[in-house]
N, C-alpha and C. Protein backbone atom coordinates (compact mmCIF):
# COMPACT_ATOMS: atom_id res chain seq x y z
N UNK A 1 0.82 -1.18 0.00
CA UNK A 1 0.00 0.00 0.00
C UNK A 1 0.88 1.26 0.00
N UNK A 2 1.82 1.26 0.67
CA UNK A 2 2.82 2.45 0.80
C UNK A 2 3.58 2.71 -0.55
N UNK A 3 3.88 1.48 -1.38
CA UNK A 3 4.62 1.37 -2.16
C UNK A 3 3.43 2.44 -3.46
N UNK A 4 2.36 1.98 -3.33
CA UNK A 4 1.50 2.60 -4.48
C UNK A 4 1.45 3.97 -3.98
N UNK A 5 1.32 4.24 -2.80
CA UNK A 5 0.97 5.74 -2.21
C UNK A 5 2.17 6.53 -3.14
N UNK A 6 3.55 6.10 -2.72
CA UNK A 6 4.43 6.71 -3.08
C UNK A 6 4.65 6.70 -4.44
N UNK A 7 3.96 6.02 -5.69
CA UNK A 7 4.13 6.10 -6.57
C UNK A 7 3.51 7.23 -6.96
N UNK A 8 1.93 7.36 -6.71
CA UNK A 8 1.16 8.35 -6.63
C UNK A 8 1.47 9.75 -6.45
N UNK A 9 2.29 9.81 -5.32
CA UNK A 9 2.81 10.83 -5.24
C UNK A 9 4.26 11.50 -5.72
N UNK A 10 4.80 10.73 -6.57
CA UNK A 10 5.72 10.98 -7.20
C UNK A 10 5.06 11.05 -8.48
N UNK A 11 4.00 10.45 -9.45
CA UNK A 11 3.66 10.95 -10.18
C UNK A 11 3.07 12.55 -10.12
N UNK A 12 2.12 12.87 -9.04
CA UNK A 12 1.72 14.29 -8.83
C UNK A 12 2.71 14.65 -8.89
N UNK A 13 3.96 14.67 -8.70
CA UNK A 13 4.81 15.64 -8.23
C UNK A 13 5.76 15.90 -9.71
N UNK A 14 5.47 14.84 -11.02
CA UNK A 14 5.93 15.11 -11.58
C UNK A 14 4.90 16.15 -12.64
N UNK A 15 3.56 15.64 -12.36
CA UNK A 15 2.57 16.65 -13.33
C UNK A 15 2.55 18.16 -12.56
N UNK A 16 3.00 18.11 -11.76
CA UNK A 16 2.84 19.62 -11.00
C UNK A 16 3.88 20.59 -11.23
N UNK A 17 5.21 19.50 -11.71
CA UNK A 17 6.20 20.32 -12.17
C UNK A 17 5.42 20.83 -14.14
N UNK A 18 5.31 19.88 -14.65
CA UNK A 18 4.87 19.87 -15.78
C UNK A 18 3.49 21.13 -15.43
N UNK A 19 3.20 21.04 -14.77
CA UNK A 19 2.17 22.48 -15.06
C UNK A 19 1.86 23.62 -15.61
N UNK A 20 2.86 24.48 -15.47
CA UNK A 20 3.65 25.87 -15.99
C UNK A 20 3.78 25.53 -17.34
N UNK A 21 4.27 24.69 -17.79
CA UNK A 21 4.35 24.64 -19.89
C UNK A 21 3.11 24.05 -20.11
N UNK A 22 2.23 23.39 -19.59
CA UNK A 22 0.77 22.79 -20.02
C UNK A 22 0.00 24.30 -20.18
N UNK A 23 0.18 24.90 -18.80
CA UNK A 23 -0.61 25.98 -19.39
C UNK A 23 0.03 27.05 -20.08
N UNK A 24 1.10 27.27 -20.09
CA UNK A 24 1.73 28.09 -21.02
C UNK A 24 1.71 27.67 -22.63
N UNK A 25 1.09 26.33 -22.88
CA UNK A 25 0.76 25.78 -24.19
C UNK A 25 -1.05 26.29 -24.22
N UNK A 26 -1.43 26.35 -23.15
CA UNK A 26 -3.34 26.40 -23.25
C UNK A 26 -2.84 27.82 -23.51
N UNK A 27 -2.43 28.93 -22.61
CA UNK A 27 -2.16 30.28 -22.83
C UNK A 27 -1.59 30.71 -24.59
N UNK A 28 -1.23 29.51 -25.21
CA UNK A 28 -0.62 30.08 -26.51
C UNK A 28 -2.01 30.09 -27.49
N UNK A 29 -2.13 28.31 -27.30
CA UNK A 29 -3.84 28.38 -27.74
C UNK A 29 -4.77 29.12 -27.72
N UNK A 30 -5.26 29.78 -26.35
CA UNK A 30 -5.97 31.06 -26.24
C UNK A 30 -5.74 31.89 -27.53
N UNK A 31 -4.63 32.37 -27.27
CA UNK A 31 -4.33 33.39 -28.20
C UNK A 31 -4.37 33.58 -29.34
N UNK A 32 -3.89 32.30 -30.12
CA UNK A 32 -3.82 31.55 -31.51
C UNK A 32 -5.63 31.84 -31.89
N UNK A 33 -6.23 31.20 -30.73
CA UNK A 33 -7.71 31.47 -31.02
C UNK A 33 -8.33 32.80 -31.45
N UNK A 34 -8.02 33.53 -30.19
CA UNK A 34 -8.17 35.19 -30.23
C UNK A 34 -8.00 35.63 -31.61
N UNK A 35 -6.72 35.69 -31.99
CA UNK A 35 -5.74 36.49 -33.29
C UNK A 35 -7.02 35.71 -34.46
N UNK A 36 -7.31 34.37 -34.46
CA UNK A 36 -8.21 34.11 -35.58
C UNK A 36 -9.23 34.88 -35.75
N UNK A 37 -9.95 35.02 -34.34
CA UNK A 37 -11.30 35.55 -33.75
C UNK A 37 -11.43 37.21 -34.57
N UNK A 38 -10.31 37.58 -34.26
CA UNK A 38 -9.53 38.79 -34.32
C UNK A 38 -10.17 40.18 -33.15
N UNK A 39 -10.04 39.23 -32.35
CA UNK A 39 -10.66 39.92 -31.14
C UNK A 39 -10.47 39.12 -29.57
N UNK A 40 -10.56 39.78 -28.49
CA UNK A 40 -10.28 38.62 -27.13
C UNK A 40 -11.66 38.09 -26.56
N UNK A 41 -12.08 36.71 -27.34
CA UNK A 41 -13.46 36.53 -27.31
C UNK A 41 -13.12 35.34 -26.20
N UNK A 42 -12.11 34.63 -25.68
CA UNK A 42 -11.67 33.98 -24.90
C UNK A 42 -10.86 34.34 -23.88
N UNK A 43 -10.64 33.85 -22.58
CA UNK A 43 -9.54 34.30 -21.73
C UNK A 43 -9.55 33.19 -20.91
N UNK A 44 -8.06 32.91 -20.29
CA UNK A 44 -7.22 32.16 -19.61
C UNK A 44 -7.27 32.71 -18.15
N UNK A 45 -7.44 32.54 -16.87
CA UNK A 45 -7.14 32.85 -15.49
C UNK A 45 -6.78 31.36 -14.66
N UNK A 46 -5.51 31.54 -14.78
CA UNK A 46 -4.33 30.98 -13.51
C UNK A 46 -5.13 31.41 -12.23
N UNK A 47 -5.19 29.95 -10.75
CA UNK A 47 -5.67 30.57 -9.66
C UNK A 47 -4.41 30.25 -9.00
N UNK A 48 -3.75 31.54 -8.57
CA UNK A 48 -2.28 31.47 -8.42
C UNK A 48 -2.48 31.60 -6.96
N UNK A 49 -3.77 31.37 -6.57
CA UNK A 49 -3.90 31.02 -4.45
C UNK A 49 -3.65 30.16 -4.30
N UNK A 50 -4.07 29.03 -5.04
CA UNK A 50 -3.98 27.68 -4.23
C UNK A 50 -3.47 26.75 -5.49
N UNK A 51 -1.63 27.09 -5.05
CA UNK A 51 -0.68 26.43 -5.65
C UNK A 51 -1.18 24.61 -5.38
N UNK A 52 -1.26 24.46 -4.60
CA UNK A 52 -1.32 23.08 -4.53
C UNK A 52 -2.69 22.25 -5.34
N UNK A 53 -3.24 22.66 -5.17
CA UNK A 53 -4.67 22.73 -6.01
C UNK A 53 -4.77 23.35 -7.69
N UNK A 54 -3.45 23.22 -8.26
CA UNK A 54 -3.86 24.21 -9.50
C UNK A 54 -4.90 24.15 -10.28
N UNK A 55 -5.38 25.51 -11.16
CA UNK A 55 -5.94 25.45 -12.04
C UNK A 55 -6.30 26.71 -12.74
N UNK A 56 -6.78 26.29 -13.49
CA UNK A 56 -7.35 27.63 -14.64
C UNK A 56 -8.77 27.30 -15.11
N UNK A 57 -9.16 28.50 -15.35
CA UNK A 57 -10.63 28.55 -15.85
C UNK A 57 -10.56 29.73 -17.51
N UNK A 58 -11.45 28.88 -18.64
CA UNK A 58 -11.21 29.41 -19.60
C UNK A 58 -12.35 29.91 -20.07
N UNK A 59 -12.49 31.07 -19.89
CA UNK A 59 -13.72 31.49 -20.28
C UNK A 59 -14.15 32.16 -21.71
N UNK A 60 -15.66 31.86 -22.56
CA UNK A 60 -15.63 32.98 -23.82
C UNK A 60 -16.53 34.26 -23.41
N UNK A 61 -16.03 34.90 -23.51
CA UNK A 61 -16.34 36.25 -23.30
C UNK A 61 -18.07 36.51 -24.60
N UNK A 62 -18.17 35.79 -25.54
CA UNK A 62 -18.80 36.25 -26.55
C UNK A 62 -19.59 35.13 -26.56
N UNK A 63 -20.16 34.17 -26.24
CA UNK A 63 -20.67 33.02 -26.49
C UNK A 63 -21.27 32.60 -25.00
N UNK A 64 -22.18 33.39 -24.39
CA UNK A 64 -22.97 33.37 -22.91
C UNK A 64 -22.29 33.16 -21.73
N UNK A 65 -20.50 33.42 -22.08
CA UNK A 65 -19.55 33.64 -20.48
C UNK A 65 -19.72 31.89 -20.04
N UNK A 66 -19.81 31.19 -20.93
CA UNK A 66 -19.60 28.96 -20.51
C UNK A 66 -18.11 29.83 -20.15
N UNK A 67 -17.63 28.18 -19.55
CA UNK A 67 -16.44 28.61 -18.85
C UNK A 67 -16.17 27.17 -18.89
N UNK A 68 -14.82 26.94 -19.00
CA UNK A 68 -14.02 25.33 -18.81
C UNK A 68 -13.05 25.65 -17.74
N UNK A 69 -13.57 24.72 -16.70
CA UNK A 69 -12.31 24.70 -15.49
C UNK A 69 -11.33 23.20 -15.67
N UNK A 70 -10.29 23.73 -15.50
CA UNK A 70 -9.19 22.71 -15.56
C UNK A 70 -8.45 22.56 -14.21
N UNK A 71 -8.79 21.66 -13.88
CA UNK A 71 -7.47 21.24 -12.71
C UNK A 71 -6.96 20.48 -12.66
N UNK A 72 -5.83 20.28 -11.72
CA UNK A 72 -4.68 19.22 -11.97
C UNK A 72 -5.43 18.83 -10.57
N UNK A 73 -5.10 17.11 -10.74
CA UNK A 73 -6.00 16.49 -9.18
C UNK A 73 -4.83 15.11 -9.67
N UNK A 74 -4.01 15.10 -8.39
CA UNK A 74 -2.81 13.92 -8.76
C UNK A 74 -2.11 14.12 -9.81
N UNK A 75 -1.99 12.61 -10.80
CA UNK A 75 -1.10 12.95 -11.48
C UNK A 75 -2.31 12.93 -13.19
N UNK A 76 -3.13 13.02 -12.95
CA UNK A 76 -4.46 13.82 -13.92
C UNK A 76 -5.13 15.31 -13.67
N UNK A 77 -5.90 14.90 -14.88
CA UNK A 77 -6.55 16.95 -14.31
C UNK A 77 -8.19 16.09 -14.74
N UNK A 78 -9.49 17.17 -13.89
CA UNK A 78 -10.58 17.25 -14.02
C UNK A 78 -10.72 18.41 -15.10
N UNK A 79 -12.11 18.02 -15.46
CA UNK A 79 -12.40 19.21 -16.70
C UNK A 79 -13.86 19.26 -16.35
N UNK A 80 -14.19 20.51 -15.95
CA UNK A 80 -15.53 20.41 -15.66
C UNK A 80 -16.46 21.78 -16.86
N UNK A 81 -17.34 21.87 -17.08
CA UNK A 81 -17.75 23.22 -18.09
C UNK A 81 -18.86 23.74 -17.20
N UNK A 82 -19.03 25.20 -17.32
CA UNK A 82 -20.48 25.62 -16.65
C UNK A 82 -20.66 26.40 -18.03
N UNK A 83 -22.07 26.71 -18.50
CA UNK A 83 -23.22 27.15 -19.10
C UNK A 83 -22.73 28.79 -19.14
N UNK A 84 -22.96 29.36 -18.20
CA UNK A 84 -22.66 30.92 -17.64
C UNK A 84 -22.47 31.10 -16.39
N UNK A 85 -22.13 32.51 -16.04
CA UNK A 85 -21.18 32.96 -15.22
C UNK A 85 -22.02 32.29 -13.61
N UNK A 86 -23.83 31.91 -13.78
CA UNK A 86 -24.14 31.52 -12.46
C UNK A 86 -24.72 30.35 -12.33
N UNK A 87 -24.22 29.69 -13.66
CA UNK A 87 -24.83 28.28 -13.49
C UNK A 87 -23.27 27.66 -12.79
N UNK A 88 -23.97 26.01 -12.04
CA UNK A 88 -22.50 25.46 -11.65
C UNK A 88 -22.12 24.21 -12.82
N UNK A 89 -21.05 23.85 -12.26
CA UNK A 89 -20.08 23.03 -12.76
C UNK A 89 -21.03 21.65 -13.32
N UNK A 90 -20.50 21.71 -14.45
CA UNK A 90 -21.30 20.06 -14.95
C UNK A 90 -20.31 18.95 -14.15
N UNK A 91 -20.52 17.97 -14.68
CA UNK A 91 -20.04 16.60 -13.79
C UNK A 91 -18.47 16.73 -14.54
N UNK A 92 -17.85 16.14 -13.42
CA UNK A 92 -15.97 15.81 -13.84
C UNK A 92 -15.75 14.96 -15.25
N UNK A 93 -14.95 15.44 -15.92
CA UNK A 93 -14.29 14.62 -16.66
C UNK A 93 -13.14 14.39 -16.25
N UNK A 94 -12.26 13.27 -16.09
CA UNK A 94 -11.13 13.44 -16.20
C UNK A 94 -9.94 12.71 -17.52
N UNK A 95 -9.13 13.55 -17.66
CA UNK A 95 -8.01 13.31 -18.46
C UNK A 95 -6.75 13.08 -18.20
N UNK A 96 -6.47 12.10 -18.28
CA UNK A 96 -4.65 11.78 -18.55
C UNK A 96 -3.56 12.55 -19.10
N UNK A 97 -1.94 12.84 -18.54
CA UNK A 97 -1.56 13.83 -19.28
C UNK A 97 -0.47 12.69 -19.76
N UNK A 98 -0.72 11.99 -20.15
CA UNK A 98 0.22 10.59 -21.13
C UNK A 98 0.17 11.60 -21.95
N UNK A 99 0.42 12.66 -22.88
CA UNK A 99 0.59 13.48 -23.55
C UNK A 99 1.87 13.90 -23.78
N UNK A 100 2.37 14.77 -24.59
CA UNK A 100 3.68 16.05 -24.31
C UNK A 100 2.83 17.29 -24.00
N UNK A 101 3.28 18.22 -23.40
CA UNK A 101 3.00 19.30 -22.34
C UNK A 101 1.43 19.83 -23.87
N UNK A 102 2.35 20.31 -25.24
CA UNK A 102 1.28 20.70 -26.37
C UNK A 102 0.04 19.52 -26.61
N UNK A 103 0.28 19.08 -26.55
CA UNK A 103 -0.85 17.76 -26.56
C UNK A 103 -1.72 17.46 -26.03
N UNK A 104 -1.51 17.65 -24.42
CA UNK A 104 -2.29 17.71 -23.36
C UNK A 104 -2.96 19.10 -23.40
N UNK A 105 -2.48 20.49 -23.67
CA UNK A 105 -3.21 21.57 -23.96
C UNK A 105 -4.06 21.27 -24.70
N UNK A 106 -3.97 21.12 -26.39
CA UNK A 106 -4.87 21.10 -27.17
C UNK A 106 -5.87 20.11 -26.91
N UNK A 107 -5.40 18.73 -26.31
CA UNK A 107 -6.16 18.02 -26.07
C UNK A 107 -7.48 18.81 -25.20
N UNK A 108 -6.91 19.42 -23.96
CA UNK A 108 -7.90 19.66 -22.88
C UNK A 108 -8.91 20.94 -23.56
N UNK A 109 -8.36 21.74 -24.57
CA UNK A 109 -8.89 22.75 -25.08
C UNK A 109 -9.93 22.45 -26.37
N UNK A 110 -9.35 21.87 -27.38
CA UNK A 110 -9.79 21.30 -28.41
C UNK A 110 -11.28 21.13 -28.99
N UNK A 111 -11.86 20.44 -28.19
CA UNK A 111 -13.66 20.14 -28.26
C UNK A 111 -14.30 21.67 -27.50
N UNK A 112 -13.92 21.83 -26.68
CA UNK A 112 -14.76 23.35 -25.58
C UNK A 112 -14.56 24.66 -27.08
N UNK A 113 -13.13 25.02 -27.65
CA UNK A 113 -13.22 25.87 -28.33
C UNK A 113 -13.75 25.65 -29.59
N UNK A 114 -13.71 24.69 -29.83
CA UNK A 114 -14.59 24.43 -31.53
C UNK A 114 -16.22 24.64 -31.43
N UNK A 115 -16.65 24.45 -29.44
CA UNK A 115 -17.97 24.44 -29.55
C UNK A 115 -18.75 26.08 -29.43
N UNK A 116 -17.56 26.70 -29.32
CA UNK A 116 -18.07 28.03 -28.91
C UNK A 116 -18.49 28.30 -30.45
């Protein structure tokens, strides 16, 4: 049991390092989006309180304020979507980051921005 704990937590510890370029790949995406859009109809917010807990929420500004929250939970992330700014969170998805850092961005981004 200890032996798995510690695996566990050496995997988190390696997706947590990997964090910072996952979203610095979603942060490029954003943008890539935007510049098409030719306008900032999307935005990226880092919750830079609760390091241990990361995440970001991606919201479209132009398409009723839905919002995709991403968090890292172990050595996966949840993906949850809300509707608008006061509806809540639909049910968890979660995703694997068996990916490279770009992969796992587009992956987690991919379906939410094509639906806007």
């Amino acid at each position: 049991m200890q032996a798995a704990t510690d695996v566990e937590r050496q995997r988190h510890a390696a997706c947590f390092e990997r964090w910072p370029a996952i979203v610095a790949a979603m942060r490029s995406l954003v943008a890539s989006y935007n510049d098409g859009a030719g306008l900032e109809a999307v935005t990226l917010v880092e919750d830079t309180v609760n390091r241990e807990n990361a995440s970001v929420t991606v919201a479209s500004l132009t398409n009723g304020r839905r919002a995709l929250v991403i968090a890292l939970d172990g050595s996966d992330v949840t993906v949850r979507t809300r509707s608008g700014p006061n509806d809540s969170l639909s049910g968890t998805h979660w995703v694997s980051l068996d990916r490279t850092d770009e992969n796992a961005a587009a992956y987690l981004l991919r379906d939410w921005l094509e639906r806007l």
